[in-house]
C-alpha atoms as a PDB file:
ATOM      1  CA  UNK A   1       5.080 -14.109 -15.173  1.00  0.00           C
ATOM      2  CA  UNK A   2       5.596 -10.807 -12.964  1.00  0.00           C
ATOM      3  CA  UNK A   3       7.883 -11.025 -10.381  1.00  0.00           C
ATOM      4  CA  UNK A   4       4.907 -10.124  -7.748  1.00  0.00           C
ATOM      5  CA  UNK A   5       2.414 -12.768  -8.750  1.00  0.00           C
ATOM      6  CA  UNK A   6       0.394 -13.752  -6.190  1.00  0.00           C
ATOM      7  CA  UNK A   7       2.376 -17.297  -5.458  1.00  0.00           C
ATOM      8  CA  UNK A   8       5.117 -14.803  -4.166  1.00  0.00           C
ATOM      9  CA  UNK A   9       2.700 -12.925  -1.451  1.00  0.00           C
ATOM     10  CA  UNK A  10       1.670 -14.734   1.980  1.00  0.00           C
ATOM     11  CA  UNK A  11      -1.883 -15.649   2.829  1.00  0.00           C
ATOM     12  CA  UNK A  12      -2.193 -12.624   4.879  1.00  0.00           C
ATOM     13  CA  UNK A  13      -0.942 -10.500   2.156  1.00  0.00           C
ATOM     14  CA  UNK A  14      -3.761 -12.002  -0.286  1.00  0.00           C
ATOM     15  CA  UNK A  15      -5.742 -11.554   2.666  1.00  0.00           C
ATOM     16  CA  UNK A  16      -4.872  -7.711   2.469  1.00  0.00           C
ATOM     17  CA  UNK A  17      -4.795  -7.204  -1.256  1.00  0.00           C
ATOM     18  CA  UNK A  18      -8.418  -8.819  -1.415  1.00  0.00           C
ATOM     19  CA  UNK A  19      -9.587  -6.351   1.492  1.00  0.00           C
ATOM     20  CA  UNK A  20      -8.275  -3.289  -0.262  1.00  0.00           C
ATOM     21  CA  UNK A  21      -9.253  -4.176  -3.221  1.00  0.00           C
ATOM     22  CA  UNK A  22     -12.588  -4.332  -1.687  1.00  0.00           C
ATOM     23  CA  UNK A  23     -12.251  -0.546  -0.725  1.00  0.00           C
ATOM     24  CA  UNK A  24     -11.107   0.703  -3.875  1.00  0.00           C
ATOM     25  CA  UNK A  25     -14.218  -1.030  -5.364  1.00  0.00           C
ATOM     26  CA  UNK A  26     -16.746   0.288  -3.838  1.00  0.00           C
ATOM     27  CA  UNK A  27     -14.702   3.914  -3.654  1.00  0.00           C
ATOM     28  CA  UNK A  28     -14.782   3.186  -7.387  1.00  0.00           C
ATOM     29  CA  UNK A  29     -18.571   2.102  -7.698  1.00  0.00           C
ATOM     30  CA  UNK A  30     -17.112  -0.870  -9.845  1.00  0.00           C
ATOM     31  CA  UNK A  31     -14.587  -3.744  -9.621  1.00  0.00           C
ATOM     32  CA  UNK A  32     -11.280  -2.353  -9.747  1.00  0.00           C
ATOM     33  CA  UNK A  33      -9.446  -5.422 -10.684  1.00  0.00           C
ATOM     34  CA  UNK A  34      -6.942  -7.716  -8.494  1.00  0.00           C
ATOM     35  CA  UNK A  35      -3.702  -6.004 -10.470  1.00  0.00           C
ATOM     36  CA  UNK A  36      -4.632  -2.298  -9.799  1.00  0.00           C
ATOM     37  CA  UNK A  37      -5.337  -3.308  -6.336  1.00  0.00           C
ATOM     38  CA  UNK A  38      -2.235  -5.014  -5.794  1.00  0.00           C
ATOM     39  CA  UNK A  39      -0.117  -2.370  -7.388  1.00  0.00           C
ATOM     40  CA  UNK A  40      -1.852   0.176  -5.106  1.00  0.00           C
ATOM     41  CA  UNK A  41      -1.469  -1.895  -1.921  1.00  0.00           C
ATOM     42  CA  UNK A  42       2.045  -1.837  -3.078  1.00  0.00           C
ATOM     43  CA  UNK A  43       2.445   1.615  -3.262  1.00  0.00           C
ATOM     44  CA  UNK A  44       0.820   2.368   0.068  1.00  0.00           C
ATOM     45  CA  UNK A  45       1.008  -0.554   2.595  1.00  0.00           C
ATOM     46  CA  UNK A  46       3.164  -3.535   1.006  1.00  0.00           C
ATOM     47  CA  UNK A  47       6.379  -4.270   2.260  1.00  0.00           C
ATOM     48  CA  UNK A  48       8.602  -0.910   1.632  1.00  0.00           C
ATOM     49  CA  UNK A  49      12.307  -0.982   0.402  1.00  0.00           C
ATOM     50  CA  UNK A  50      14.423   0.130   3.257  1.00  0.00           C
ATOM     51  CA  UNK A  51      16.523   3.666   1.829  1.00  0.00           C
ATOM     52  CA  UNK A  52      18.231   6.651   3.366  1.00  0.00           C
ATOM     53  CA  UNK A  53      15.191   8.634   3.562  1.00  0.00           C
ATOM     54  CA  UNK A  54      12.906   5.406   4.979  1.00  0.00           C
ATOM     55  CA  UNK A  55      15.182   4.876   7.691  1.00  0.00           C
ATOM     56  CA  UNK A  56      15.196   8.275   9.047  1.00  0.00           C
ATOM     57  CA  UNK A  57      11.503   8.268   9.098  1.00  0.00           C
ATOM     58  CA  UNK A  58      11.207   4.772  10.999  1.00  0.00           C
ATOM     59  CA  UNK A  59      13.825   6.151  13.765  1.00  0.00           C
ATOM     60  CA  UNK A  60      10.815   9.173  14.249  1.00  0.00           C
ATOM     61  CA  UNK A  61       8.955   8.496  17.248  1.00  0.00           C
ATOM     62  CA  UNK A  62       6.507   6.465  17.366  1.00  0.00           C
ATOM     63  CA  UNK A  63       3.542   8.460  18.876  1.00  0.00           C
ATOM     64  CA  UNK A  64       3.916  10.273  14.976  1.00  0.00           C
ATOM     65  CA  UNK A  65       0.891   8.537  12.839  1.00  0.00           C
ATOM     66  CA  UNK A  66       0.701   9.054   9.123  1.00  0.00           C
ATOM     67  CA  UNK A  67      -1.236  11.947   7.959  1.00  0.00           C
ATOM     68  CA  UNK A  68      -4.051  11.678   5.438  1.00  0.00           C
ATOM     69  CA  UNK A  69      -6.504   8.916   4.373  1.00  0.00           C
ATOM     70  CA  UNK A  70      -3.320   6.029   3.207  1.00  0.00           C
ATOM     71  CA  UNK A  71      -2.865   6.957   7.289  1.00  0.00           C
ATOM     72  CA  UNK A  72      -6.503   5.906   8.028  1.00  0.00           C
ATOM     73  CA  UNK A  73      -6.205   2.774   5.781  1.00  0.00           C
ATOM     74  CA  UNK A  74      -2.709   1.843   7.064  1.00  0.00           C
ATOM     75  CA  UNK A  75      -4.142   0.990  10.446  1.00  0.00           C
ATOM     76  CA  UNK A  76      -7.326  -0.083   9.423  1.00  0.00           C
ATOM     77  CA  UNK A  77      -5.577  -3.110   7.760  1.00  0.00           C
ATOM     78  CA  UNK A  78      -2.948  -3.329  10.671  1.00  0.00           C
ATOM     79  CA  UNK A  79      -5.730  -3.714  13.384  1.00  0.00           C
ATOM     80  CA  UNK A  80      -8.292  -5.952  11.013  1.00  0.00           C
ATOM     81  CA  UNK A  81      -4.605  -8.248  10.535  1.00  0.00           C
ATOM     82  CA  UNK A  82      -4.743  -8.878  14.333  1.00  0.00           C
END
């Protein structure tokens, strides 16, 4: 078993994972699959590992917004969690 099956992720996680995987499908113009769009979720909005680099970036200001389309996507999710 992986060490970030499902059981291990919250219902708003799943919740998250299911919704980008939803994205990446039809991005995709077929089903991506629940482990790509975990990994990728991951990568881009899961729960980050705090380092050296990480914690000088959280300290910016907050009127900063990430750049690019992971950005876009990153508060997409953040507003449809609320």
């Amino acid at each position: 078993m992986m060490p970030n099956a499902p059981s291990t992720l919250s219902e708003n996680e799943i919740a998250q994972i299911e919704q980008h995987k939803y994205f990446l499908s039809e991005k995709a113009g077929y089903d991506v699959g629940w482990e790509h769009a975990e990994q990728d979720w991951r990568e881009h909005f899961g729960p980050q590992v705090v380092t050296a680099e990480s914690a000088t970036a959280e300290s910016a200001p907050a009127t900063i917004r990430p750049k690019g389309l992971s950005g876009f996507f990153k508060r997409l999710i953040s507003r449809a969690a609320v």
